[in-house]
Every structure is written in structure tokens, then in C-alpha cells.
Protein backbone atom coordinates (compact mmCIF):
# COMPACT_ATOMS: atom_id res chain seq x y z
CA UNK A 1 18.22 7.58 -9.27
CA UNK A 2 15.72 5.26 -7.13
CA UNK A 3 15.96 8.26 -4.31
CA UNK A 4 15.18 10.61 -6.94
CA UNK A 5 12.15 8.32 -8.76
CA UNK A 6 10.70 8.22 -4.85
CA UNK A 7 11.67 11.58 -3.95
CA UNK A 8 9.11 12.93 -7.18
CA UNK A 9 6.32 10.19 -6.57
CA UNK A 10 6.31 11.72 -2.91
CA UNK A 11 5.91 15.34 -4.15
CA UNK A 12 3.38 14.50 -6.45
CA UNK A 13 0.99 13.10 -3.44
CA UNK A 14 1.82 15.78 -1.63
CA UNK A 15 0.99 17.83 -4.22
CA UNK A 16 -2.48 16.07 -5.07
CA UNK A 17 -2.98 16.60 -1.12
CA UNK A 18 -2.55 20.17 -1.14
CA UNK A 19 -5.64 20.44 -2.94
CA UNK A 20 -7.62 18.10 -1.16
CA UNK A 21 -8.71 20.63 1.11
CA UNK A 22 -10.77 22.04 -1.19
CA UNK A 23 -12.33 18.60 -2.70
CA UNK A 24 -15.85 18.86 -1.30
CA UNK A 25 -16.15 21.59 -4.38
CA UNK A 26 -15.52 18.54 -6.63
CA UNK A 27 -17.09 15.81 -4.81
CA UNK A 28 -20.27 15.48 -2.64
CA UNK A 29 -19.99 14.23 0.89
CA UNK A 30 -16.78 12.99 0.01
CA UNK A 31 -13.48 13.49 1.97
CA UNK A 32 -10.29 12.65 1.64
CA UNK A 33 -7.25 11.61 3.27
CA UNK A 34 -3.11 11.42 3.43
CA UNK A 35 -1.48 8.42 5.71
CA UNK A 36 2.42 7.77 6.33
CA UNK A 37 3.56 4.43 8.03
CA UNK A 38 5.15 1.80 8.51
CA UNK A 39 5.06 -2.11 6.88
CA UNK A 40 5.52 -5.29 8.03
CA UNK A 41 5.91 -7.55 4.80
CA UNK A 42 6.61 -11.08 3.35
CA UNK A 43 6.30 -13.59 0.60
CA UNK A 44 4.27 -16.78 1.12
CA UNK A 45 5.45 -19.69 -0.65
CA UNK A 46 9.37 -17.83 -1.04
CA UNK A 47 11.68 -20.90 0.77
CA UNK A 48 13.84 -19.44 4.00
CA UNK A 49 11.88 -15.98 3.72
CA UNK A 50 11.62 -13.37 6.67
CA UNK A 51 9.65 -10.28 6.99
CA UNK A 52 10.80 -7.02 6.26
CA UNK A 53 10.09 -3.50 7.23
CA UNK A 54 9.12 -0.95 4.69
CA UNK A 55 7.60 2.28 3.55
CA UNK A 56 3.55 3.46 2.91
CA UNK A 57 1.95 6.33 1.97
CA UNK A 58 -1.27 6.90 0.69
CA UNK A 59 -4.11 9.29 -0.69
CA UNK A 60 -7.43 8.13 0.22
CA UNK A 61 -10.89 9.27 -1.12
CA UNK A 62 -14.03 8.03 0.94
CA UNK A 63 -17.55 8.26 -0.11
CA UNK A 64 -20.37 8.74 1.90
CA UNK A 65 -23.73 6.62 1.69
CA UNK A 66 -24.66 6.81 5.12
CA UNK A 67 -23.83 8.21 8.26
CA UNK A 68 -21.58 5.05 9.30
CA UNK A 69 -20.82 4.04 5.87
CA UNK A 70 -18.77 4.97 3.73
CA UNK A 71 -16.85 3.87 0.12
CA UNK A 72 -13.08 3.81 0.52
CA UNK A 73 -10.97 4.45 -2.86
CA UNK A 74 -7.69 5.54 -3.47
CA UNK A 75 -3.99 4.70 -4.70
CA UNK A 76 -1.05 4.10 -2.00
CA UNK A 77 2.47 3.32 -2.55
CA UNK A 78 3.92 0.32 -1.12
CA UNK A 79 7.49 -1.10 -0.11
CA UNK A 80 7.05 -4.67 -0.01
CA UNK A 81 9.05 -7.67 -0.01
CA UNK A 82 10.73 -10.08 2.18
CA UNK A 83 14.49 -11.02 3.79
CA UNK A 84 15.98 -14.47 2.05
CA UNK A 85 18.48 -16.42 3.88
CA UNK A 86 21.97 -16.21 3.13
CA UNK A 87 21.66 -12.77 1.34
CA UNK A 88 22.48 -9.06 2.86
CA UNK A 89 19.87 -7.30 0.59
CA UNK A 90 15.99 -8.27 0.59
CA UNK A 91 14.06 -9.14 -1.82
CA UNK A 92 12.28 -5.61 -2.49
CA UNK A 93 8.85 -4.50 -4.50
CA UNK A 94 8.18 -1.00 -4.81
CA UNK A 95 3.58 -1.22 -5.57
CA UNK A 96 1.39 1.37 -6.13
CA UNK A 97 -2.11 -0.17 -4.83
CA UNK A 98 -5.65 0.99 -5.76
CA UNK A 99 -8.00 0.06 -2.79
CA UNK A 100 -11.91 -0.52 -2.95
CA UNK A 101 -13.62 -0.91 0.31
CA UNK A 102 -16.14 -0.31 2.59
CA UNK A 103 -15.33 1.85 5.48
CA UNK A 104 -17.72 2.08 8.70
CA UNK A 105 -17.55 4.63 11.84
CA UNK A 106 -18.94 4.42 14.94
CA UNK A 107 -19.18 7.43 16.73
CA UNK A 108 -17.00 9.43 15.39
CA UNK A 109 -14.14 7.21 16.81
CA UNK A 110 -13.71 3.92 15.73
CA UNK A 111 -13.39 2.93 12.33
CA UNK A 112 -12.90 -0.50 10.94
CA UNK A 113 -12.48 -1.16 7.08
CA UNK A 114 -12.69 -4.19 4.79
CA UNK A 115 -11.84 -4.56 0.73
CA UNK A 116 -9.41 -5.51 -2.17
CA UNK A 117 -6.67 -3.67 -4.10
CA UNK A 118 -5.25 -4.34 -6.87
CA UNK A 119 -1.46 -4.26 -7.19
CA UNK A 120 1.52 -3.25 -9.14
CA UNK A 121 4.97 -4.41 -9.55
CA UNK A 122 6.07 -1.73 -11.61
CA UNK A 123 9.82 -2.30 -10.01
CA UNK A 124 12.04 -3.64 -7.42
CA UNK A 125 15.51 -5.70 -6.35
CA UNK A 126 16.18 -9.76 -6.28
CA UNK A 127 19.50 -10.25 -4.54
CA UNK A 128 19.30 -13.36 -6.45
CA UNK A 129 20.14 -11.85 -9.80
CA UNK A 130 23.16 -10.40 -10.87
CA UNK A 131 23.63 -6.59 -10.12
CA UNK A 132 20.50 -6.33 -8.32
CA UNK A 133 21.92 -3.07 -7.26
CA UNK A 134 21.64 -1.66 -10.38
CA UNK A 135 18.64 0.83 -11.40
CA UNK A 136 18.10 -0.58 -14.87
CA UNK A 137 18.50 -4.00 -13.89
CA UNK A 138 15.47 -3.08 -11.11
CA UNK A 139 13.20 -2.98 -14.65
CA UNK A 140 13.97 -7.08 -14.69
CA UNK A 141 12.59 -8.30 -11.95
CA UNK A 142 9.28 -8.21 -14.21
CA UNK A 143 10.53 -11.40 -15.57
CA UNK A 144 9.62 -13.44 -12.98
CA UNK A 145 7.14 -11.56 -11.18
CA UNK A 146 4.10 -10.43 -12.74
CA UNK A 147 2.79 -6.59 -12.88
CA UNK A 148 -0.23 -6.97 -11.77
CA UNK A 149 -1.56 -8.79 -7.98
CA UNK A 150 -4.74 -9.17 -5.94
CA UNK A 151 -5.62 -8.62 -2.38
CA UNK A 152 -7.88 -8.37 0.24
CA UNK A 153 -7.70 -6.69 3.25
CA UNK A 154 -9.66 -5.66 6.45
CA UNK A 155 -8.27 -3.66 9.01
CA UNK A 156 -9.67 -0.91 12.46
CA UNK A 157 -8.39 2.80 12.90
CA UNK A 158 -9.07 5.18 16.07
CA UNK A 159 -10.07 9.07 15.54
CA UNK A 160 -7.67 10.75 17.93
CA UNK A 161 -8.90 13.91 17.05
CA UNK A 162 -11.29 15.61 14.46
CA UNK A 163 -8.31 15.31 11.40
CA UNK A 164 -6.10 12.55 12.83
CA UNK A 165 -6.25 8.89 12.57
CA UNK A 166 -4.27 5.66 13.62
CA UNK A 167 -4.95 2.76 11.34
CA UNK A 168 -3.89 -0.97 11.18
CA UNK A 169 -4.52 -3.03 7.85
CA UNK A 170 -3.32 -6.28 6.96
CA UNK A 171 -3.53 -7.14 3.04
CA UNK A 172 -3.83 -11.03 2.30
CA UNK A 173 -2.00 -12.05 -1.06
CA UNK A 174 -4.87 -13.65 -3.07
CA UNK A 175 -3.12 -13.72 -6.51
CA UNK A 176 0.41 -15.60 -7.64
CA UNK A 177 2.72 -12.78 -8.10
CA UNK A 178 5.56 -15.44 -10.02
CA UNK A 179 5.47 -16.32 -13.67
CA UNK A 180 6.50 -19.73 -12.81
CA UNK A 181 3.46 -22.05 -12.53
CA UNK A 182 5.70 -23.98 -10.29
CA UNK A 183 5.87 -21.40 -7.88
CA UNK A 184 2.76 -20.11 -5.53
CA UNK A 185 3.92 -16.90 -4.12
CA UNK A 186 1.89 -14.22 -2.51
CA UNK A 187 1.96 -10.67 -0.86
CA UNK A 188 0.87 -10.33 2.57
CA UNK A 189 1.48 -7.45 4.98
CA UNK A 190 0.41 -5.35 7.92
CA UNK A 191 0.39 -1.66 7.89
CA UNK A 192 0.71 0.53 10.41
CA UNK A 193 -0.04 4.28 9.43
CA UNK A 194 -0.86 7.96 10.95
CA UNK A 195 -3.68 9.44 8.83
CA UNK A 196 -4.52 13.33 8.06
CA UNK A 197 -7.95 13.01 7.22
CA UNK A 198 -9.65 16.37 5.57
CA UNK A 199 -13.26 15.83 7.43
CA UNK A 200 -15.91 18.78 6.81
């Protein structure tokens, strides 16, 4: 079932994407892009944490206001978590993020970027609980983690060519993600991603 959920949240950004070739009719000096990559996550404040490797993809609007400048927007999907000590199966956060930045490029070949995003916690896995394996039990992990986060983040890209992109971002947890005033625990993660970027 979590294959499946994925699975249909991938075909309907690939879907959205399709169409983006065509979004200068609905925006002006806009364009718009679709990254893959990898992640490189963990939980600040979680005792004997590691990081983990997960899963990105986004869709990415960006604004123009100048020839260097421009607004970045758009919504990504993000697997995030972290490995805990003495447990086979990571702690795991599936979050769809909504960037706001500012983007800048200098000729035509460096880019660097710097914003927040707000984020979800819609789902994910505790090994911690009981039958963390389970997909309705996935649903309960909103009772100690909180649906909604903050970050920042600030990250440089390369233009290889006129429609492809390298980027690295790192996103600095700036919100407590537990429902425990006890606990201070934060998101924080570097993303590495291949971009096809729709420039006019």
C-alpha cells in the first residue's frame, strides 16, 4: 500500500510536469522545474541517532524580477528521518515541503539559493512502536510528532547545460517536530538532486 500511495504521488508530479512546458502561457517570465535525488538526513536532539539516506523529488516554480534574481516556490516530497541504535528499521518521515526563496544566477552557470519551507509530517514509521510495519499504524506516528515543521535552507547548483542542473541544499530544522515539551528535536538534511529545468 505505501509503494502504491508513492507510486501515485510520483505520477501526479510527473503529470503536473508534463505541462510545465507550456507554463510561460500561464505565468510571465516564470519557469519551472523537476529535480530527483538523493538525501542525507537526521534528527537533532533524537539520543544514539545516525543519518539516513532517502528519497527527493520536486516541482519547482521560479519567478523572475531581474536578470540574476529570481523567486523560488514550489512543493517537494521528502524521505526523512534518521537510524536509532539497537533497531533494524529507521526512524522514517515521508514530508511534502513548500519552499520560498530567493534564487540568484550568475552567468548562466552558477546558481546559489537561500529560503524556508514549511513542512509536513503527513506519515511515517517509529521502530519504537509496536507494528511499525504496519500501514495504518504509519497514521500514528502523528502522536508524537507534529504535522507541521520549519526550515531554512541555502544551498549552490551548476547549469551543465541549457535544461540541466546539479544542486546541493542543506535544510536546517528551525521548529520542534515532537509533542513532548521535553523533547527538542529537529529536521536537518542535505540534498543532492539532478534538475530538468524548462528555461525559455
Amino acid at each position: 500500500m505505501k509503494k502504491l500511495l508513492l507510486l501515485v504521488a510520483f505520477t501526479c508530479f510527473i503529470s503536473i510536469s508534463s505541462y510545465s512546458q507550456f507554463y510561460g502561457s500561464f505565468c510571465y517570465d516564470c519557469y519551472t522545474s523537476i529535480e530527483v535525488g538523493g538525501i542525507s538526513s537526521n534528527i537533532s536532539g533524537l539520543d544514539k541517532s545516525s543519518a539516513k539516506t532517502g528519497f527527493y523529488l520536486g516541482f519547482l516554480v521560479y519567478t523572475e524580477i531581474s536578470d540574476s534574481f529570481a523567486i523560488r516556490t514550489g512543493t517537494t516530497y521528502n524521505s526523512l528521518g534518521a537510524h536509532i541504535e539497537g533497531y533494524d528499521e529507521p526512524l522514517q518521515l515521508h514530508s511534502i515541503n513548500f519552499p520560498l526563496g530567493l534564487n540568484y544566477i550568475k552567468d548562466y552557470k552558477y546558481q546559489a539559493f537561500v529560503g524556508g519551507e514549511l513542512g509536513t509530517n503527513y506519515f511515517g514509521t517509529d521502530p519504537r512502536l509496536e507494528n511499525a510495519d504496519s500501514f495504518y499504524d504509519s497514521f500514528e506516528i502523528q502522536d508524537n510528532i507534529t504535522l507541521f515543521d520549519a526550515s531554512i535552507y541555502f544551498g549552490v547548483g551548476y547549469i551543465i547545460a541549457d535544461n540541466i542542473d546539479i544542486n546541493l541544499k542543506y535544510n536546517l530544522g528551525v521548529t520542534n517536530i515532537s509533542k513532548y515539551p521535553e523533547q527538542n528535536l529537529k529536521k536537518n538534511w542535505l540534498t543532492l538532486s539532478a534538475a530538468y529545468t524548462f528555461r525559455y
